[in-house]
N, C-alpha and C. Protein backbone atom coordinates (compact mmCIF):
# COMPACT_ATOMS: atom_id res chain seq x y z
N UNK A 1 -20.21 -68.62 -90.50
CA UNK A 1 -19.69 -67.89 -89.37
C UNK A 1 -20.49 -66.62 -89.17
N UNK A 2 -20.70 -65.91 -90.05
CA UNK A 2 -21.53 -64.52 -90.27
C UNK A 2 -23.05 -65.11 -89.63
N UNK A 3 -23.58 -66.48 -90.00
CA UNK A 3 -25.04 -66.60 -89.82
C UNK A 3 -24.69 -66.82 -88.22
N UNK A 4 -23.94 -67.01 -87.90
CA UNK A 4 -23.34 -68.13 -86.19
C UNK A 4 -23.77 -66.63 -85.13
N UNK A 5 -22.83 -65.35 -86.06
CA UNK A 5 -23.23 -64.44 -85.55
C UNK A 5 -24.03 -63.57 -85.15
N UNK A 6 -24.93 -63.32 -86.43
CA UNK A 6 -26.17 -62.83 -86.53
C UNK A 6 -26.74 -63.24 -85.36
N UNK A 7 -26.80 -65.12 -85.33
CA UNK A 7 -27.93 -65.07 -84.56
C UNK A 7 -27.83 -65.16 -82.88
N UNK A 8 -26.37 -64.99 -82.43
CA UNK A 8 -26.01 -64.60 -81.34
C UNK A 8 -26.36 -63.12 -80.74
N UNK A 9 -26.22 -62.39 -81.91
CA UNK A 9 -26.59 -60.75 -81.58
C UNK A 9 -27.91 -60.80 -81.31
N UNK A 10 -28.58 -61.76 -82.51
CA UNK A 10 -30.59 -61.55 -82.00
C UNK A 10 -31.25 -62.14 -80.78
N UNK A 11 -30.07 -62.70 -80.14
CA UNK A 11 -30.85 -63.72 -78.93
C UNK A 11 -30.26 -62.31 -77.85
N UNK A 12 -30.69 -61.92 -76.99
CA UNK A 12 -30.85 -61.31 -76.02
C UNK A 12 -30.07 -61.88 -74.78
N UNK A 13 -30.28 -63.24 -74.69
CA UNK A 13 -29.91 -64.18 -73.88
C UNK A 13 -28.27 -64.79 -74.09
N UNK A 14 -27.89 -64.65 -75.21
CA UNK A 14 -26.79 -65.17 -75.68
C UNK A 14 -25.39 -64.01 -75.25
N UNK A 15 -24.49 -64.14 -74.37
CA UNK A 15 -23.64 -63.71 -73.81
C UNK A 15 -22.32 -63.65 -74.15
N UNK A 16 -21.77 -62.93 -74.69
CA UNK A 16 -20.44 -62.87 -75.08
C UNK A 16 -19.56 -62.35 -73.86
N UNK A 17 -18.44 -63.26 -74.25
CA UNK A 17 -17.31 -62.97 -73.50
C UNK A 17 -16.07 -62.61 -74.30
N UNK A 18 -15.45 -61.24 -73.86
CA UNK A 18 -14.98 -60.52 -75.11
C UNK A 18 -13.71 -60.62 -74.48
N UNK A 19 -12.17 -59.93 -75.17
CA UNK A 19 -11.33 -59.99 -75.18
C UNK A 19 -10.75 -58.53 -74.74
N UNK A 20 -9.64 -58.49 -73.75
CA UNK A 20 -9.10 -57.27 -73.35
C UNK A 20 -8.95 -55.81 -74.44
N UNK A 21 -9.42 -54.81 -74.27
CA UNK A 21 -9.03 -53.96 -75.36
C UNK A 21 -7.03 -53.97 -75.21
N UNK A 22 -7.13 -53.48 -76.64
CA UNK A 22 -5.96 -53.63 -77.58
C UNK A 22 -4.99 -54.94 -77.37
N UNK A 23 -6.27 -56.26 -77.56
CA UNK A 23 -5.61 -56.93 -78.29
C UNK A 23 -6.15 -57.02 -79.09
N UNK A 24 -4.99 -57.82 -80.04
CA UNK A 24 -5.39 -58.32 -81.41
C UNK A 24 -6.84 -58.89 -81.67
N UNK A 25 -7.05 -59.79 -80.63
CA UNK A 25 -8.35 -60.85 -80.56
C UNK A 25 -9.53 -59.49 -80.65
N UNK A 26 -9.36 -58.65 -80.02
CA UNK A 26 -10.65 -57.99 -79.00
C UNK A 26 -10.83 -56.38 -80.87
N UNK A 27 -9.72 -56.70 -81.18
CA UNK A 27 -9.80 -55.90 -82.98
C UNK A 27 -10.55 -56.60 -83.55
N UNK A 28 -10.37 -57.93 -83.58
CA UNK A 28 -11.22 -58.52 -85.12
C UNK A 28 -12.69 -58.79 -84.26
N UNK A 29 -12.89 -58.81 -82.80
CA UNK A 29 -14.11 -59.05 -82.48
C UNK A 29 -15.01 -57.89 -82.96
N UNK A 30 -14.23 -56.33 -82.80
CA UNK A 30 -14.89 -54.91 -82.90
C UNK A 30 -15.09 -55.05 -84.11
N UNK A 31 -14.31 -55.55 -84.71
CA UNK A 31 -14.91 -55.55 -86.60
C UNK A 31 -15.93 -56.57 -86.76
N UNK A 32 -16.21 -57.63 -86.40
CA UNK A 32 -17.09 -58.60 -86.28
C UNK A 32 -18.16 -58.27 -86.07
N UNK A 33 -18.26 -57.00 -84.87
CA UNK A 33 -19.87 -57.01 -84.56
C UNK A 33 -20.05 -55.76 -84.67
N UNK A 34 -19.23 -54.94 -85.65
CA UNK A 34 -19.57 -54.01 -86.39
C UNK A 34 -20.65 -52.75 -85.33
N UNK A 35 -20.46 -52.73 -84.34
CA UNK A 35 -20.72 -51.32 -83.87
C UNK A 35 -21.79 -51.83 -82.84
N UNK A 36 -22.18 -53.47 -82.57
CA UNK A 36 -23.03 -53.83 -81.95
C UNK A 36 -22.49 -54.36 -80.80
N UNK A 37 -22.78 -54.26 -79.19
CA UNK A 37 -22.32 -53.99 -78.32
C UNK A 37 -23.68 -55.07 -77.09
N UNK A 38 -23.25 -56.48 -77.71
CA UNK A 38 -24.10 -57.61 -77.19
C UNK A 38 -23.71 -57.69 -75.31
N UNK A 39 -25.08 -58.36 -75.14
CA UNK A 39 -24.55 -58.45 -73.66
C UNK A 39 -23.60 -59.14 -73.19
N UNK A 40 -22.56 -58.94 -71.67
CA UNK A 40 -21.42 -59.35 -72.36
C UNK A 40 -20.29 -58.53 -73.07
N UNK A 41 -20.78 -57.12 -73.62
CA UNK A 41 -19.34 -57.23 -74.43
C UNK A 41 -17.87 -56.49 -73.13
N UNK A 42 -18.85 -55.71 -71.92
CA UNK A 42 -18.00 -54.95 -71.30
C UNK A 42 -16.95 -56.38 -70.62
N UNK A 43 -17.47 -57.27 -70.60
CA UNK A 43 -16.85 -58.55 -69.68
C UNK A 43 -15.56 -58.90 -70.54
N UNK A 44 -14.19 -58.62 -70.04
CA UNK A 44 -13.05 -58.41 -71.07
C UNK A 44 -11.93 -59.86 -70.34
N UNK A 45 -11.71 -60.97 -71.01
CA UNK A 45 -10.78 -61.80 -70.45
C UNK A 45 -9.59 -61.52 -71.06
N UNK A 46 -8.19 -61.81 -70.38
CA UNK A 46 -7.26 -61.51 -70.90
C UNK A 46 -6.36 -62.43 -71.67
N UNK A 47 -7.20 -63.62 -71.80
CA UNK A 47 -6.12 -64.71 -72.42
C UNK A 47 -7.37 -65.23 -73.28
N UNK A 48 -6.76 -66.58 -74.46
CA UNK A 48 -7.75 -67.22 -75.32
C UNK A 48 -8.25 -68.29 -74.23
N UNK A 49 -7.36 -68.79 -73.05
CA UNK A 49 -8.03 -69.51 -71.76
C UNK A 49 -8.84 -69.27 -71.10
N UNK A 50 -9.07 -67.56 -70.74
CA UNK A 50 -9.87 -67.29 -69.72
C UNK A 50 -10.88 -67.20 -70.90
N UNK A 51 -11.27 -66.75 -72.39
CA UNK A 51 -12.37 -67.03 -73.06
C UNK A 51 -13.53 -68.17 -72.66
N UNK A 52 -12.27 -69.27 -73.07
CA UNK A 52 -12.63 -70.85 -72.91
C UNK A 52 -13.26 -71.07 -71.85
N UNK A 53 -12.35 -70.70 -70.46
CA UNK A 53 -12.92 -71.08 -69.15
C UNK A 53 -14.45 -70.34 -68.85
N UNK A 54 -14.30 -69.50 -69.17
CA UNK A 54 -16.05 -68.42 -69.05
C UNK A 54 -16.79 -69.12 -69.72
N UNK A 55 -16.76 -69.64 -71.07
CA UNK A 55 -17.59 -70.38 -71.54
C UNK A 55 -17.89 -71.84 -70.91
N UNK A 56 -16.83 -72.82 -70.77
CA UNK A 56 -17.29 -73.64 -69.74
C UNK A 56 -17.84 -73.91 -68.88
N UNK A 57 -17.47 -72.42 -68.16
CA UNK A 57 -18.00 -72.51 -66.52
C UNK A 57 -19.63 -72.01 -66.81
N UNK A 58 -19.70 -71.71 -67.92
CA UNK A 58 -21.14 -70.65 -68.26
C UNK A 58 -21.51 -69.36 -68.16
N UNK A 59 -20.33 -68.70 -67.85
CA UNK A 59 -20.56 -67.73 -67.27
C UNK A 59 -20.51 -66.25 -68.81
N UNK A 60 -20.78 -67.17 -69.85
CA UNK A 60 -20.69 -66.69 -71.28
C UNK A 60 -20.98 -67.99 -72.21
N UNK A 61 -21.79 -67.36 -73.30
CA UNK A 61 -22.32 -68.44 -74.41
C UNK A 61 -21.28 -68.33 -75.71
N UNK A 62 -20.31 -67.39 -75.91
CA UNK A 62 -19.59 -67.76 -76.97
C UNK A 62 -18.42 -66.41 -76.76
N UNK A 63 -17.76 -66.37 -77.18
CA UNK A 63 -16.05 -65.42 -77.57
C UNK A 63 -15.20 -66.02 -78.02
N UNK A 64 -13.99 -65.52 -78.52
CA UNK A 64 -13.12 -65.56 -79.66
C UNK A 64 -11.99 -66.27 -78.98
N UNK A 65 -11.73 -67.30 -79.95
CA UNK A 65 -9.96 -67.61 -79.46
C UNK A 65 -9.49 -68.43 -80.31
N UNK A 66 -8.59 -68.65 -79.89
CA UNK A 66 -7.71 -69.65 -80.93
C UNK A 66 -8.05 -71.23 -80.82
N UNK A 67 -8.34 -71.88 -81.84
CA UNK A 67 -8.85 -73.49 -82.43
C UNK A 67 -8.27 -74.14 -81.30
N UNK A 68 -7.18 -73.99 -81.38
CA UNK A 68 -6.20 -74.88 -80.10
C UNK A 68 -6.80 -75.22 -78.73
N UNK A 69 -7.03 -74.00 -77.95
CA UNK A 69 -8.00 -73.87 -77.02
C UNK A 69 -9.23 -74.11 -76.47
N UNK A 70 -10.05 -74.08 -77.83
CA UNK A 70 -11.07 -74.21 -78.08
C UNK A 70 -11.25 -75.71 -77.56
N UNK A 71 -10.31 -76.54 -78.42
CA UNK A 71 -10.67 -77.64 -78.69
C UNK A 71 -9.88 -78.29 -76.91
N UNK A 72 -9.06 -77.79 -76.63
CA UNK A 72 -8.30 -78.19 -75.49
C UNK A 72 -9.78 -78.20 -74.30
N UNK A 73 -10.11 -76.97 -74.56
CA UNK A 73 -11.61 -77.22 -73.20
C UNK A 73 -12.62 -77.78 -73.62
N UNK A 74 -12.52 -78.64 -74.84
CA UNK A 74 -13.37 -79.47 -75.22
C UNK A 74 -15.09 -78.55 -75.92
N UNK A 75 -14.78 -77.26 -76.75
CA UNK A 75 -15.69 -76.66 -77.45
C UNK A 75 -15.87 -76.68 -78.89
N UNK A 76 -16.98 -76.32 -79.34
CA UNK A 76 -16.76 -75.94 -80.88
C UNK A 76 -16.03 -74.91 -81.26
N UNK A 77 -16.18 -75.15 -82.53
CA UNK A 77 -15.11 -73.94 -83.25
C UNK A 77 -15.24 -73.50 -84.55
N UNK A 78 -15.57 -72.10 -84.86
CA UNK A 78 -16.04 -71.94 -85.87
C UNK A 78 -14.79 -70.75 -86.50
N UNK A 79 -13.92 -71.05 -87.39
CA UNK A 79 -13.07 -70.18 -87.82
C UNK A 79 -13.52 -68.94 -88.42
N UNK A 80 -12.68 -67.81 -87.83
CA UNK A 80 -13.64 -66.38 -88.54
C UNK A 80 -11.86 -66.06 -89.68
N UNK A 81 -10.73 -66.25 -89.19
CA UNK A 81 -9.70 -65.93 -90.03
C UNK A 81 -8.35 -66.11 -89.68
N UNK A 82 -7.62 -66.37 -91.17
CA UNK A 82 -6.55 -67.10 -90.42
C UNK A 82 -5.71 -65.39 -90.17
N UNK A 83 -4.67 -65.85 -89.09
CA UNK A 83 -3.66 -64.80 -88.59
C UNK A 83 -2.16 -65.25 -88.78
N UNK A 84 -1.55 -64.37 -88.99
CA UNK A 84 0.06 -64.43 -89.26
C UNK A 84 0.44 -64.08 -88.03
N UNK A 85 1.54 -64.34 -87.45
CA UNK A 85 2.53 -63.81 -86.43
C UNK A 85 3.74 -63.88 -87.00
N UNK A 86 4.26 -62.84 -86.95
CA UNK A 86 5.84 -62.59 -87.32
C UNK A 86 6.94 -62.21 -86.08
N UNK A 87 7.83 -62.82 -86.50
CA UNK A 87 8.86 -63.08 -85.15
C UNK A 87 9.71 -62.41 -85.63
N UNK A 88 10.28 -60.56 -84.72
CA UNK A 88 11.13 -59.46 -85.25
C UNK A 88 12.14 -59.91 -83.93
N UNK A 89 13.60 -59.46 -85.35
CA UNK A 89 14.57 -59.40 -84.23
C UNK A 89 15.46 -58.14 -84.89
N UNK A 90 16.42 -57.83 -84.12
CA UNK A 90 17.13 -56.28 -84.51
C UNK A 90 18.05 -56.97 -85.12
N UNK A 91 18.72 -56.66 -86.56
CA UNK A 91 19.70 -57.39 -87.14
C UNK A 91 20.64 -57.61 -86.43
N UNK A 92 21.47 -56.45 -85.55
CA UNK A 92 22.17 -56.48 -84.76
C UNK A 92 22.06 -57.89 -83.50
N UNK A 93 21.04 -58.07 -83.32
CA UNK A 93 20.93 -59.40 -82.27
C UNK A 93 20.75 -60.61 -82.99
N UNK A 94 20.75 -61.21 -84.33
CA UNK A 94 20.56 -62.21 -85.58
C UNK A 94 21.94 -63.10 -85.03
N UNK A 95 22.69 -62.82 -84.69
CA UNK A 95 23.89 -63.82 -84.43
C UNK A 95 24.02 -64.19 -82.83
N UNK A 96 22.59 -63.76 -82.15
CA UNK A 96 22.76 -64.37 -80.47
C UNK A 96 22.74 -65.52 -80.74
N UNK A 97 23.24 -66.87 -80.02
CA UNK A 97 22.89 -68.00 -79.50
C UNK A 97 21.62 -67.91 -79.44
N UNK A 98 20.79 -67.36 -78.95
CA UNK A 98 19.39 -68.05 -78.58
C UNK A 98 18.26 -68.00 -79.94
N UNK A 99 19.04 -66.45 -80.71
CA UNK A 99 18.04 -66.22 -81.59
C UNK A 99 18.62 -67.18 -82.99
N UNK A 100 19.74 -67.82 -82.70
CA UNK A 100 20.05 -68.78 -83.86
C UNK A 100 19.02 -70.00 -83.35
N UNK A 101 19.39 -70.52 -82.07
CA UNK A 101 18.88 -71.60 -82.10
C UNK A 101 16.87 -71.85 -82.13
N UNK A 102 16.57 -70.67 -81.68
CA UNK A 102 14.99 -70.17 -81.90
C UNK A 102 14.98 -70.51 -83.96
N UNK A 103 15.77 -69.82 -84.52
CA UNK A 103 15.71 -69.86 -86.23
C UNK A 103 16.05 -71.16 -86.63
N UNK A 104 17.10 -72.59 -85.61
CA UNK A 104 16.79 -73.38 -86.11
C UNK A 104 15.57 -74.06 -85.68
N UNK A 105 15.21 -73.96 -84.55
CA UNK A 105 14.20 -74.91 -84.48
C UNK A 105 12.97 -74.49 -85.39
N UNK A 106 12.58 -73.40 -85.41
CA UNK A 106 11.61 -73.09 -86.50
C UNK A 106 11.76 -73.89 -87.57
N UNK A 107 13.01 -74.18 -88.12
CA UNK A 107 13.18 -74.49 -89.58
C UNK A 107 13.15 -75.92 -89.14
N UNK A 108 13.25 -76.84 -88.30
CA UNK A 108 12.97 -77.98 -88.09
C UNK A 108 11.32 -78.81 -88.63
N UNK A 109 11.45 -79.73 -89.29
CA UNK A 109 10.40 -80.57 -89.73
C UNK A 109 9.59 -80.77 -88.33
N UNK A 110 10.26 -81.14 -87.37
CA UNK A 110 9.76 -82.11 -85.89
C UNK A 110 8.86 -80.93 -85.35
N UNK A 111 9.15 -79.88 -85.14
CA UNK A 111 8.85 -78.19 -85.00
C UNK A 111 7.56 -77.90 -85.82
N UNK A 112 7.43 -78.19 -86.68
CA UNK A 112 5.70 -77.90 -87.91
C UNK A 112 4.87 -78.55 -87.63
N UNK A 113 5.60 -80.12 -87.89
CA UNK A 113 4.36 -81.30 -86.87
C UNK A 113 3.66 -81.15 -85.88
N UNK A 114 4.82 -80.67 -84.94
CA UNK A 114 4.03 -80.31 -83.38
C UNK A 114 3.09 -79.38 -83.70
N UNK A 115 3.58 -78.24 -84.11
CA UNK A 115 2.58 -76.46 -84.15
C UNK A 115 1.29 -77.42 -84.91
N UNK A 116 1.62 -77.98 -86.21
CA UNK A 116 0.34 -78.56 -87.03
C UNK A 116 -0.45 -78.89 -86.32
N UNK A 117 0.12 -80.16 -85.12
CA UNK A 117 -1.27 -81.02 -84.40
C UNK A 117 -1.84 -79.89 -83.50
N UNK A 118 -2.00 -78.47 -83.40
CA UNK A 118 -1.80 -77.62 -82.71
C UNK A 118 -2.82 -76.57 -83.02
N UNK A 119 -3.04 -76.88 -84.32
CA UNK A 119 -3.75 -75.98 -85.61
C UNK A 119 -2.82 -75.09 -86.16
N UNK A 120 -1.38 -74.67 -86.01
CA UNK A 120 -0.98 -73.71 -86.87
C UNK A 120 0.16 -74.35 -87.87
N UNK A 121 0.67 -72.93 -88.86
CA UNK A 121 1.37 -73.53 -89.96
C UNK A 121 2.30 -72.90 -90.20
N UNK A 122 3.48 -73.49 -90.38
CA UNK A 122 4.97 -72.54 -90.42
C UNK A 122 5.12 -71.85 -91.24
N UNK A 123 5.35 -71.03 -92.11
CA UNK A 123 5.97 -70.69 -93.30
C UNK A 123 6.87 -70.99 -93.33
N UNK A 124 7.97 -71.40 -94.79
CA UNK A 124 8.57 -71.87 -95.08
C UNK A 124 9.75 -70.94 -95.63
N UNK A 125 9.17 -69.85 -95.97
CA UNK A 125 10.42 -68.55 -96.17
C UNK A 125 11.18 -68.06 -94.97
N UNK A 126 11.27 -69.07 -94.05
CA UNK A 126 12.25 -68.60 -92.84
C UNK A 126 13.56 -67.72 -93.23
């Protein structure tokens, strides 16, 4: 992944399509290219779709998104790291209807399968 990069930064020609500031995505890209500012980087999409679609359409040779996507617009995919998402609720709201039935389906087997064929992975300390 590091060599994938390198040699994107040395081509001149090679165009990144970067991710909105303060997201998550557009953090691990700034750590990625470590202070280097490829052509391309001002070009900011706001979803892991509009990544995908810029790259398709050509209008960019590579940016960051999630496997899922990737693979949905029919690209390669080179993993830089896995990410957690944690799902906060106010204790006080733990006994809504919606946020029970959100906690069972999480805990559902049928629910992991899907996310799995998906690329992601449940934890199990629900």
């Amino acid at each position: 992944m590091q060599e994938a990069v390198h040699n994107a930064l040395a081509d001149p020609h090679c165009i990144l399509v970067n991710r909105n500031r303060g997201s998550g995505t557009r953090i691990l890209i700034d750590q990625l290219l470590q202070g280097a500012r490829p052509p391309g980087y001002t070009t900011e999409a706001r979803s892991h779709h509009a990544v995908a679609a810029a790259i398709v359409q050509e209008r960019a040779d590579w940016g960051v998104c999630i496997e899922h996507v990737a693979r949905q617009h029919g690209l390669d995919f080179l993993p830089l790291q896995y990410e957690w998402f944690d799902f906060v609720v106010p204790k006080n709201r733990l006994s809504r209807p919606a946020v029970r039935a959100f906690a069972v389906l999480l805990r559902d087997p049928q629910t992991a399968t899907a996310l799995a064929s998906l690329g992601f992975t449940l934890r199990r300390d629900l």
